[in-house]
Protein backbone atom coordinates (compact mmCIF):
# COMPACT_ATOMS: atom_id res chain seq x y z
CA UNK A 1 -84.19 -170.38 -142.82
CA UNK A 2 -87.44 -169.39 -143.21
CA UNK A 3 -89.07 -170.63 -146.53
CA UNK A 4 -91.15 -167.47 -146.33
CA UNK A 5 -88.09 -164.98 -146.73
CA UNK A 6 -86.38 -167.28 -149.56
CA UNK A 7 -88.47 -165.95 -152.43
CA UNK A 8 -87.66 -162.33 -152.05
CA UNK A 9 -84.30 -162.63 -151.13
CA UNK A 10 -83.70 -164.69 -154.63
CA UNK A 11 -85.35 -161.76 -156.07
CA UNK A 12 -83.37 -159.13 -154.05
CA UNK A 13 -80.32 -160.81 -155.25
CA UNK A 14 -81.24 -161.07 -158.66
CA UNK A 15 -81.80 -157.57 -158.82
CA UNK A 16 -78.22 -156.51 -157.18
CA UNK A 17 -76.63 -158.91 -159.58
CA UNK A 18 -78.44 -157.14 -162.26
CA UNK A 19 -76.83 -153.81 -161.17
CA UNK A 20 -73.71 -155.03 -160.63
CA UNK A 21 -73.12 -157.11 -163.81
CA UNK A 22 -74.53 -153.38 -166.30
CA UNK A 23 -72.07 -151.38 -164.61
CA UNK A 24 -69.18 -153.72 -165.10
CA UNK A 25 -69.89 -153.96 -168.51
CA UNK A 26 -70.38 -149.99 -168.24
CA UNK A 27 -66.88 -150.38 -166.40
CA UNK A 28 -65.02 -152.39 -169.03
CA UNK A 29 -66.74 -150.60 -171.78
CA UNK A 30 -65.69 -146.81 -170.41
CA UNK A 31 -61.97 -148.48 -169.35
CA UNK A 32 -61.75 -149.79 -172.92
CA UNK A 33 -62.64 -146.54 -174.61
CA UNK A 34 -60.72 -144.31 -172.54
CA UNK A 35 -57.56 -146.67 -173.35
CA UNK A 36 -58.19 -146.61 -177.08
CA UNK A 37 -58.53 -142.72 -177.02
CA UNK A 38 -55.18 -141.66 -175.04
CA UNK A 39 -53.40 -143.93 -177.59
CA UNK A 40 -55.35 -142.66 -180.41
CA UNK A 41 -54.02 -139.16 -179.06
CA UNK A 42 -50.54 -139.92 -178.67
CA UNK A 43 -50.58 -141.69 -181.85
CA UNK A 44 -51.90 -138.70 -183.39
CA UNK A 45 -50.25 -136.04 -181.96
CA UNK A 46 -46.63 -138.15 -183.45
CA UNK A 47 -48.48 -138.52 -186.57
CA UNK A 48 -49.51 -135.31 -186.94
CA UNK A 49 -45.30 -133.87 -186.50
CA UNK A 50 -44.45 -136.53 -188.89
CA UNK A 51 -47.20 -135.22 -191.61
CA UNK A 52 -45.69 -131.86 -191.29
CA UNK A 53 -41.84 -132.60 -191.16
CA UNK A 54 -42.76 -134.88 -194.33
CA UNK A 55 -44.40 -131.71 -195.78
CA UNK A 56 -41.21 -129.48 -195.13
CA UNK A 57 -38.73 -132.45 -196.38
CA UNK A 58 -40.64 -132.88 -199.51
CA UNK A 59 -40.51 -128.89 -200.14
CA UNK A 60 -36.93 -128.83 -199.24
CA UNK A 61 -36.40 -132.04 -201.82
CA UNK A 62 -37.86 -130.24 -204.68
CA UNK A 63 -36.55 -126.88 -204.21
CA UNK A 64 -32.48 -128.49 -203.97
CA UNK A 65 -32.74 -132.09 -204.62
CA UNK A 66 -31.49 -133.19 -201.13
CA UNK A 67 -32.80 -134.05 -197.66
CA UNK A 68 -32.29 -131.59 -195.07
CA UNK A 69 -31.90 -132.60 -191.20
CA UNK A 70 -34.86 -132.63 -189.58
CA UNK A 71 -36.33 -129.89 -187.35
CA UNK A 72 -36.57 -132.47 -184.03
CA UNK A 73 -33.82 -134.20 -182.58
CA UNK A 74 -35.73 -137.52 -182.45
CA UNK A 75 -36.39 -137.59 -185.94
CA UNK A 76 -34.15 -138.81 -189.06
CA UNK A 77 -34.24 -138.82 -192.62
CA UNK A 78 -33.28 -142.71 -193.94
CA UNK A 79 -32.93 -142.95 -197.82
CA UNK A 80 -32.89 -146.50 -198.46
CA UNK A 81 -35.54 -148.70 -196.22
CA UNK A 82 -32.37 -151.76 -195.81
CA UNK A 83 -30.84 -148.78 -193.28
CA UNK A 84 -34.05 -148.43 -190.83
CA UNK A 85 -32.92 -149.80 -187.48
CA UNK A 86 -34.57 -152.90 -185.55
CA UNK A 87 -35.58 -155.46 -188.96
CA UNK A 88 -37.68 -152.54 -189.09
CA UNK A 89 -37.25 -153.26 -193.22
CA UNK A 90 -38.68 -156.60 -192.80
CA UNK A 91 -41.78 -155.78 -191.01
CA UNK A 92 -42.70 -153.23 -194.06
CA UNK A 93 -41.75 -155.67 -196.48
CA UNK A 94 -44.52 -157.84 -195.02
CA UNK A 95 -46.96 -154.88 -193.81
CA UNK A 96 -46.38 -151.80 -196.48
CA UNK A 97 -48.70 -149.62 -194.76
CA UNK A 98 -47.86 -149.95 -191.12
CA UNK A 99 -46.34 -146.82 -189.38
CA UNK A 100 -45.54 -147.68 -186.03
CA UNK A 101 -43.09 -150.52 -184.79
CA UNK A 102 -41.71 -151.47 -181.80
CA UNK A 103 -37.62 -151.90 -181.04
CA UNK A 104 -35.39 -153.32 -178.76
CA UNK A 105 -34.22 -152.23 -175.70
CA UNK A 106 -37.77 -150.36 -175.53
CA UNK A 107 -37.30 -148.36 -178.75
CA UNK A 108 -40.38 -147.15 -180.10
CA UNK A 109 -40.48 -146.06 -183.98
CA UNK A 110 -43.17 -144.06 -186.18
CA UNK A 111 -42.31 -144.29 -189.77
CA UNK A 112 -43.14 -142.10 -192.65
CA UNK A 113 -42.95 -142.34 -196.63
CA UNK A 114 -41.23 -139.56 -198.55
CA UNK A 115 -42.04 -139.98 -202.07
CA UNK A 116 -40.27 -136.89 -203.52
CA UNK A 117 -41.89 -137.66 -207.47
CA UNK A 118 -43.30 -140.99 -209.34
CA UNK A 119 -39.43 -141.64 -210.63
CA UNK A 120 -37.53 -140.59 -207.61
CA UNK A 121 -36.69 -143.59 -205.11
CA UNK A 122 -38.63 -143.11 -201.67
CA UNK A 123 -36.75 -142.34 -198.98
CA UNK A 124 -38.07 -142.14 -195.14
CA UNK A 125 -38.47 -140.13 -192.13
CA UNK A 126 -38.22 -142.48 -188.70
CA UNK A 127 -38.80 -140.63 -185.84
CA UNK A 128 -38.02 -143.29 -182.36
CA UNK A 129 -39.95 -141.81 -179.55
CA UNK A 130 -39.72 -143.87 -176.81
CA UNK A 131 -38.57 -140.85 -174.45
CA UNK A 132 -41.40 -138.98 -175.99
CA UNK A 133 -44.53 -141.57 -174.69
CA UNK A 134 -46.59 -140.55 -172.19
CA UNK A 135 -49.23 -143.24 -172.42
CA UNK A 136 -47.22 -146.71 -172.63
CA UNK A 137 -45.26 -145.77 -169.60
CA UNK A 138 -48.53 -145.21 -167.49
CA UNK A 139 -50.47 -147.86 -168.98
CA UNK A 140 -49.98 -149.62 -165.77
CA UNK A 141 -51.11 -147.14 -163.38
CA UNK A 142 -53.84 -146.34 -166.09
CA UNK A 143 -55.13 -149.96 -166.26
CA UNK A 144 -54.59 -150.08 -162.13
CA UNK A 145 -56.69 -146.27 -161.77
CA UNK A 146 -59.06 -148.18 -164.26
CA UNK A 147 -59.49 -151.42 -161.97
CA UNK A 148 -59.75 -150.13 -158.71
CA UNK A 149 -62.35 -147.03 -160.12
CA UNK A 150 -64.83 -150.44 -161.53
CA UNK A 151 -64.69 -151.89 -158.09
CA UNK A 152 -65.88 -148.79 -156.33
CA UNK A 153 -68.03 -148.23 -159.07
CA UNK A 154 -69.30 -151.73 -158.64
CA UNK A 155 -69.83 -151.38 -154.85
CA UNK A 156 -72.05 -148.34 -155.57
CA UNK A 157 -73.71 -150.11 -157.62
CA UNK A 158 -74.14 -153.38 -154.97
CA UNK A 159 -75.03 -150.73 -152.39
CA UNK A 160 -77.67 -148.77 -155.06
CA UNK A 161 -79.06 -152.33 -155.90
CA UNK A 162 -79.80 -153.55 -152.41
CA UNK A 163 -81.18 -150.62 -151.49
CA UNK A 164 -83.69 -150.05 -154.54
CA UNK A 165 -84.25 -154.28 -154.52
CA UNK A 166 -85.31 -153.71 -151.25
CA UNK A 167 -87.11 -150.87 -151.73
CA UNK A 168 -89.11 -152.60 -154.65
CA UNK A 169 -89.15 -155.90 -153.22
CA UNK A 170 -90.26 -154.98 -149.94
CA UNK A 171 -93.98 -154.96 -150.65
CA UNK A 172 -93.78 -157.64 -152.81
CA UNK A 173 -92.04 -159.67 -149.96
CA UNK A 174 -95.16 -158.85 -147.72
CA UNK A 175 -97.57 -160.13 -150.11
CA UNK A 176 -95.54 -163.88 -150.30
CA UNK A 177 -95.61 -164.08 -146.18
CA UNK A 178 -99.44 -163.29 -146.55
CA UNK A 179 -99.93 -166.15 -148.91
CA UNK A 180 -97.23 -168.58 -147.40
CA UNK A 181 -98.59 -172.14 -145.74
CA UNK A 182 -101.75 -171.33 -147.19
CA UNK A 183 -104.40 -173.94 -146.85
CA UNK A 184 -108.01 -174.73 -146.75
CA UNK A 185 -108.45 -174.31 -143.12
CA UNK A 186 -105.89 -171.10 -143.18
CA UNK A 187 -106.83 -168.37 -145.77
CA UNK A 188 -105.13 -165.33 -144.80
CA UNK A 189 -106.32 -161.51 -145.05
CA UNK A 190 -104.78 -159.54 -147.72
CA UNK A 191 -106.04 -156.26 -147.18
CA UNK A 192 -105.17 -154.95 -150.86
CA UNK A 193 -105.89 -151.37 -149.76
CA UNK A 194 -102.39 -151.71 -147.60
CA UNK A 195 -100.21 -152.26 -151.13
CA UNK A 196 -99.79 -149.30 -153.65
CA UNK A 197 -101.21 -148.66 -156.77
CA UNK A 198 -99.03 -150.73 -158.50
CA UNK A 199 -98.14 -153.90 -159.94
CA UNK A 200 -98.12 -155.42 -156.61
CA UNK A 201 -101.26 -153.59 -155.42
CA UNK A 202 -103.07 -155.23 -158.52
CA UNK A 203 -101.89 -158.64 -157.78
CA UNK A 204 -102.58 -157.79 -153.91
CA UNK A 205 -106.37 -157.37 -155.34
CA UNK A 206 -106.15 -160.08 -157.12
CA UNK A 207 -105.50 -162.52 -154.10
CA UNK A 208 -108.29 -160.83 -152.09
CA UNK A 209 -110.81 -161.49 -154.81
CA UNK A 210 -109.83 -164.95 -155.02
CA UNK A 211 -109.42 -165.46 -151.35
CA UNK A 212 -112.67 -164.15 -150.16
CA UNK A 213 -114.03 -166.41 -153.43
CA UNK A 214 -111.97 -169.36 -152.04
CA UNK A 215 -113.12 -168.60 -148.45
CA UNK A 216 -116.97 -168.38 -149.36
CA UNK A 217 -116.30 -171.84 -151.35
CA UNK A 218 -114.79 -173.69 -148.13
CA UNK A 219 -117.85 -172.60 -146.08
CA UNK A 220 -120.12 -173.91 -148.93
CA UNK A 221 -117.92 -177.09 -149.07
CA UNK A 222 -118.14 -178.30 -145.19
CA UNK A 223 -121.26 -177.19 -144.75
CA UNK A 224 -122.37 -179.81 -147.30
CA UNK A 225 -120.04 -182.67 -146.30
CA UNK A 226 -121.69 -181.97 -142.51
CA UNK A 227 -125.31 -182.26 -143.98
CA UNK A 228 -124.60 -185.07 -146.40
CA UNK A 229 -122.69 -186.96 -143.76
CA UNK A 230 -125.88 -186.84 -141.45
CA UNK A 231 -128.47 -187.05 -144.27
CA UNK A 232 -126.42 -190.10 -145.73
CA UNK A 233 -125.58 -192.04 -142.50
CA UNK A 234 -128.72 -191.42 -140.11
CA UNK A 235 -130.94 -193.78 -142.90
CA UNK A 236 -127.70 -195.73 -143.17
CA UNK A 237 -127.80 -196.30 -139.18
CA UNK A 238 -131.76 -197.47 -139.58
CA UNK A 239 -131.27 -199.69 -142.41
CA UNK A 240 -128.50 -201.58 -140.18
CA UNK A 241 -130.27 -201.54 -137.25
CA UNK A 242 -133.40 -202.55 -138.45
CA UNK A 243 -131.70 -205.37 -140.44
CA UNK A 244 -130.11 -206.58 -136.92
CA UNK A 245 -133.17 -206.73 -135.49
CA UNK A 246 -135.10 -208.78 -138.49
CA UNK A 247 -131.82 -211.06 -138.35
CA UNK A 248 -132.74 -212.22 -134.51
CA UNK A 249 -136.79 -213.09 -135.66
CA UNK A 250 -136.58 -217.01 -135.69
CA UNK A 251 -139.37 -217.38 -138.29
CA UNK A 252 -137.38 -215.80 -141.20
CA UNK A 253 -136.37 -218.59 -143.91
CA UNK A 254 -132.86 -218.97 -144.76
CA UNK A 255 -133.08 -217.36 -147.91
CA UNK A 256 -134.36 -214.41 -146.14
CA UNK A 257 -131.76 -214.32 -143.58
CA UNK A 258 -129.31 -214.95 -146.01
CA UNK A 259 -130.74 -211.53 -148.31
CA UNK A 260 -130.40 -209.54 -144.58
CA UNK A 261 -126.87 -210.56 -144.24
CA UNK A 262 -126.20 -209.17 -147.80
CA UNK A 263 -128.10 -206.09 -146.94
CA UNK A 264 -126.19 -205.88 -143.72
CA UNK A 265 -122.83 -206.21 -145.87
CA UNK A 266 -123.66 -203.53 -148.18
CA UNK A 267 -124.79 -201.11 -145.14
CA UNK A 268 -121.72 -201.27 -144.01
CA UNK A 269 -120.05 -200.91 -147.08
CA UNK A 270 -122.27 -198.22 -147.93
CA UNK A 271 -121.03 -196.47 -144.63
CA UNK A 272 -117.36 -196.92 -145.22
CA UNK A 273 -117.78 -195.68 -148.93
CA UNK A 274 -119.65 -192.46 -147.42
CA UNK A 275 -116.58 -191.69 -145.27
CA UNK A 276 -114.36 -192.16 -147.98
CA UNK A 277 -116.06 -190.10 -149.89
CA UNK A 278 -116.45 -187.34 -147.37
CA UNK A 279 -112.66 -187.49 -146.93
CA UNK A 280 -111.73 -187.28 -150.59
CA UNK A 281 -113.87 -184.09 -150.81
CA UNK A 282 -112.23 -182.60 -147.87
CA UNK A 283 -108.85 -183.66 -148.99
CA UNK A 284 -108.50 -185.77 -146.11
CA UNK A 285 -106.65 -189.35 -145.97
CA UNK A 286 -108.80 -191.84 -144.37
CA UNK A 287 -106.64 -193.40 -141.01
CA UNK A 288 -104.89 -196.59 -141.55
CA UNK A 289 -107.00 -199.58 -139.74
CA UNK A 290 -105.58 -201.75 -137.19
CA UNK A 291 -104.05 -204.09 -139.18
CA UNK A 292 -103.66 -205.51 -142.94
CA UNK A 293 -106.70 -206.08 -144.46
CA UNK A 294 -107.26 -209.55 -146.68
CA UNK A 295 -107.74 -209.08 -150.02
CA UNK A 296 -109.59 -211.83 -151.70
CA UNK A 297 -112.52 -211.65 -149.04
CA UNK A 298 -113.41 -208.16 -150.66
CA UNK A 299 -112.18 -209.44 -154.28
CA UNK A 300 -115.20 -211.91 -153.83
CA UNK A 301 -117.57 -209.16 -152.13
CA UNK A 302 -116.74 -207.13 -155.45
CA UNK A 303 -117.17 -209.55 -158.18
CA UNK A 304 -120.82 -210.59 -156.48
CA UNK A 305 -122.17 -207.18 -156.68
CA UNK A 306 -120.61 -206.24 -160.18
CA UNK A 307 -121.95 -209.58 -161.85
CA UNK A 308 -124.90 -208.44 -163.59
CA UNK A 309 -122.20 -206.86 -166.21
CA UNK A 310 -121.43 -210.02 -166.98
CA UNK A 311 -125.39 -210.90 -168.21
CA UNK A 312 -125.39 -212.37 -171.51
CA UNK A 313 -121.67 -212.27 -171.96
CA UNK A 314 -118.75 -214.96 -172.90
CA UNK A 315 -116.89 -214.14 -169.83
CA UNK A 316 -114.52 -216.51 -167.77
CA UNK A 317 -112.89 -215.09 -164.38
CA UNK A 318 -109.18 -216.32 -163.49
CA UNK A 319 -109.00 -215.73 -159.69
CA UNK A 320 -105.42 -216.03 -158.44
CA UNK A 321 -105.02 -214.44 -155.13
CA UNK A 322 -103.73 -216.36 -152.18
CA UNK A 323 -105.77 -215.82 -148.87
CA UNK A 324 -103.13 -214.44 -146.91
CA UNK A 325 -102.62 -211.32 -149.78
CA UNK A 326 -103.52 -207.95 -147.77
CA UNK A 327 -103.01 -204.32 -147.90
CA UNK A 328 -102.43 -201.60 -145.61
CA UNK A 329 -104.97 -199.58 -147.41
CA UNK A 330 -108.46 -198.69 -145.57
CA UNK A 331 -111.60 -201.40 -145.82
CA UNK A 332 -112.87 -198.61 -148.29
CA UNK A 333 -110.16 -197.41 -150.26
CA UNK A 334 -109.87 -201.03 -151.03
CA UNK A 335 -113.47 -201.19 -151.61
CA UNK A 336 -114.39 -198.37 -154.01
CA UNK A 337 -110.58 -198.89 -155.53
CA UNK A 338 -111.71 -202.77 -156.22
CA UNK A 339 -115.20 -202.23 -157.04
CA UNK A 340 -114.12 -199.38 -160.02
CA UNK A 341 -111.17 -201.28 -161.05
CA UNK A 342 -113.12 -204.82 -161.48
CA UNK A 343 -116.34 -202.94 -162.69
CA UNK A 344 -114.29 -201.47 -165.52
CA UNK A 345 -112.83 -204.40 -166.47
CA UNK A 346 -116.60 -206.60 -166.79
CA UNK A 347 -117.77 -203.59 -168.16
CA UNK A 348 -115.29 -203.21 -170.90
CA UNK A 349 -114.70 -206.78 -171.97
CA UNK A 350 -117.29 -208.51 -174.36
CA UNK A 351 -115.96 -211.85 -174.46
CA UNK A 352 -112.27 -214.13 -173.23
CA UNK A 353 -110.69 -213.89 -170.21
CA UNK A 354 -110.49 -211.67 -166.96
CA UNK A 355 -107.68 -212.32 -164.69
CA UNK A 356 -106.93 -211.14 -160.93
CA UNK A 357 -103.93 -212.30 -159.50
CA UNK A 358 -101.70 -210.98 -157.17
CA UNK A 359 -97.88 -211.41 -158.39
CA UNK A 360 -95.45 -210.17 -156.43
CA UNK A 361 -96.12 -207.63 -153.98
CA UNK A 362 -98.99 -206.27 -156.79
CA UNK A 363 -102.44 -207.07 -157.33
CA UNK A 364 -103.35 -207.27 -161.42
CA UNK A 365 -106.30 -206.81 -163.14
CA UNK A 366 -105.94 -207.66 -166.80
CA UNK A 367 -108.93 -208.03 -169.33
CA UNK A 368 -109.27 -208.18 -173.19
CA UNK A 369 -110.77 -205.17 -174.36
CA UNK A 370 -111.09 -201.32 -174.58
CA UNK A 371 -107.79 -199.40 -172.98
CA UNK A 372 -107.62 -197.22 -170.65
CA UNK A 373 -106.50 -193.52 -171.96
CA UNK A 374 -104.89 -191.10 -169.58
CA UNK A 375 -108.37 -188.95 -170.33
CA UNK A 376 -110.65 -191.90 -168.98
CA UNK A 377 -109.30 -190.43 -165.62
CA UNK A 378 -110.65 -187.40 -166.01
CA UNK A 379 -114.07 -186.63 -163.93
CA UNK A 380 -117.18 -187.38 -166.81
CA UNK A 381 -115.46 -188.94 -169.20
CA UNK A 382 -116.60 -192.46 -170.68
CA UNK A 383 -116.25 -195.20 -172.86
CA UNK A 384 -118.26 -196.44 -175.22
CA UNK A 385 -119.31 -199.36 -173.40
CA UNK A 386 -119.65 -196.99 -170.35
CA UNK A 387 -122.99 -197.21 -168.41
CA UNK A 388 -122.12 -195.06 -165.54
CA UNK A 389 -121.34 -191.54 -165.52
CA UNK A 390 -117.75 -191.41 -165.89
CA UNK A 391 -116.71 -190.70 -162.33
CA UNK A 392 -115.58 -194.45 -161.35
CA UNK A 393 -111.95 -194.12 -162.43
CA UNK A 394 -111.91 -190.21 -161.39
CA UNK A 395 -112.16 -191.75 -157.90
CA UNK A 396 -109.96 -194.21 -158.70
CA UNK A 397 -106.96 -191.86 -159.99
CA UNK A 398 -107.89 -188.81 -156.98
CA UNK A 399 -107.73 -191.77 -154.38
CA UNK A 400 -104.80 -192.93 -155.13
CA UNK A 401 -103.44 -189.59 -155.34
CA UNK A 402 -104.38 -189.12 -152.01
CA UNK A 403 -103.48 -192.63 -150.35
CA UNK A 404 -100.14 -192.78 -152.15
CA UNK A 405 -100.99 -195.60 -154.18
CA UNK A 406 -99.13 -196.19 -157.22
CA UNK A 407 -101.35 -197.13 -160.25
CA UNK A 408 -99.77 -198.61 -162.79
CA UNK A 409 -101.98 -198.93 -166.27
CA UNK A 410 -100.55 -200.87 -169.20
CA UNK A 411 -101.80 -201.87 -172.51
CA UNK A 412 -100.12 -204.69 -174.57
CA UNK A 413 -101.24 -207.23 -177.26
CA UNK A 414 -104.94 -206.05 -177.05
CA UNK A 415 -104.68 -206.81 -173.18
CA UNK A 416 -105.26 -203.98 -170.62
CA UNK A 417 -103.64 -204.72 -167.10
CA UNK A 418 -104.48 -202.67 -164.21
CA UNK A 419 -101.83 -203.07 -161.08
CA UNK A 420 -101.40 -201.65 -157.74
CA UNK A 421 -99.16 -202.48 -154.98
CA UNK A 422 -100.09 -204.97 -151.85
CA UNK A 423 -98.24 -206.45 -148.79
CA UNK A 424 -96.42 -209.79 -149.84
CA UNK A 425 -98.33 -212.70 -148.68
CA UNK A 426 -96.25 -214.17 -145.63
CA UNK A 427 -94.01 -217.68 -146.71
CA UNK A 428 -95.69 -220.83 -145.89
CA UNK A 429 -93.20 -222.89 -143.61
């Protein structure tokens, strides 16, 4: 399926769902009501003959004492309530003011007080009218016409739904195939003035703004990485190449061929760091090299150029990494990962112990001192015994972002460990 289609048919759907479920509560609402009314009919219209037979019994009782036979066939004049049919008597011991009850053999009573005065026993008018119900009888078919009207109701409104969901949807649906698979190096054209004056045509708008914005900001972005990868590697290239060439003059001391091969070994990591960062800015992963890389070779590389935070300070450095430790990781991922991981630490520890082991298939950093909070990752932000300016751990956190490297930061018992996965250094037979 198309991912691009899945958003509007979720919202097509939810819109047709909408429809359906208001008009079966509509449904069930209009079948309830137009049950309650034919019963509240019925049961008025037998009411209503009681009322006046009641009327003319009463009259009748005053004027000679006696009950007369009632007008209607159905209907019967009971003068003691232990005579009414059906345990009728028992019911309106238990509910005095009910009027209808149901009997056997599908009997159906109304009942009605005659009170002739306050001294006079009561007596009372039944009237069964089971062959007299209209509404009972059909309350099947009723409940059946009832069901069967919802469901074609409810198809309408399925039918109404999809239509107007598609209708309203439609445009909106556009929009998200526009915007779909969207990348850096694939902005599409919106072309707002194709979308109506509407919700969508404002949002439509909206994303042309911000593409065209998004657009000029690409340009801008490679443009730079193009001139800062030639301004930054063209003095790179002399700086190596001259170094080369000073490195084959015989006269040179060995402390000055000895300063050439460190200048030679930070050219080149000068280079790698360059492409890294190029790549990180064009949210690029740099290819894996050949093979694992050795970790303690640029674990010593590291700790030689970040020494002079460790001037004037009661530091001692617990190296435990066995040679054969490596990564998969780039030469300068592991470079500017190591250099900004071990920099933090000397920076942020006045005095004990720093320790860098590998354990496991990780590589720790642990040193006494300052934690790291999750805001030290953002870009700019620094400790108080920060001399930088609070990018080195913004790499850090975007690299391994990038690289799929999981970081793992801890704090415990004043100690702040630092660990990040490696290859496991192969057995020794």
């Amino acid at each position: 399926m198309n991912p691009s289609s899945t958003p509007r048919k979720r919202l097509r759907n939810r819109l047709m769902l909408a429809f359906a479920g208001f008009t079966l509560v509509v449904a069930t609402l209009f079948g309830l009501y137009v049950a309650v009314f034919a019963y509240a009919v019925e049961d008025m219209f037998f009411n209503g003959l009681l009322e006046r037979e009641a009327s003319e019994q009463l009259q009748h009782h005053a004027q000679t004492g006696a009950w007369k036979a009632p007008r209607e066939s159905w209907m019967q004049v009971i003068e003691s309530a232990t005579d009414l049919p059906d345990s009728i008597a028992s019911t309106l011991a238990r509910e005095p003011r009910r009027r209808e009850f149901p009997g056997s053999a599908g009997r159906h009573y109304h009942l009605q007080r005659l009170q002739p005065d306050a001294a006079a026993e009561p007596a009372w008018l039944l009237a069964e009218v089971s062959q007299l119900l209209v509404v009972r009888p059909q309350r099947a078919g009723l409940f059946q016409l009832l069901a069967w009207s919802g469901v074609a109701v409810i198809a309408l409104a399925l039918l109404l739904g999809a239509w107007l969901a598609g209708r309203t949807t439609a445009p909106l649906s556009r929009l998200a195939q526009l915007v779909d698979n969207t990348g850096p190096d694939h902005l599409p054209a919106v072309h707002a003035q194709r979308f109506a004056d509407d919700e969508v045509g404002v949002l439509a708008r909206g994303l042309e703004a911000l593409i065209i914005r998004i657009r000029a900001f690409v340009i801008r972005e490679r443009e730079f990485t193009r001139d800062a990868s030639h301004e930054l590697r063209t003095p790179l290239a002399v700086i190596r190449g001259t170094t080369e060439r000073l490195a084959r003059d015989p006269s040179l001391s060995p402390a000055a061929q000895q300063g050439l091969s460190h200048i030679r070994q930070s050219t080149l990591q000068l280079e790698q760091t360059v492409s890294m960062l190029l790549a990180l800015a064009r949210e690029q992963a740099l290819p894996a090299t050949g093979g694992p890389n050795r970790i303690l070779p640029i674990i010593e590389r590291v700790i030689i150029e970040q020494s002079p935070l460790l001037d004037d300070k009661q530091i001692e450095l617990d190296i435990d990494v066995p040679f054969a430790a490596s990564s998969t990781q780039p030469m300068a991922v592991l470079q500017v990962l190591l250099a900004n991981l071990i920099g933090n630490a000397f920076a942020h520890t006045t005095a004990g112990t720093i320790r860098i082991a590998a354990e496991g298939e990780q590589l720790h950093i642990t040193n006494p001192g300052d934690s790291i909070s999750n805001q030290a990752l953002d870009a700019f932000s620094k400790g108080a015994n920060s001399t930088g300016f609070g990018l080195g751990l913004s790499i850090v956190h975007r690299l391994c972002e990038q690289h799929g490297i999981a970081l793992d930061i801890r704090h415990d018992d004043g100690l702040t460990s630092v660990a990040f996965p490696l290859l496991p250094a192969p057995a020794t037979p």
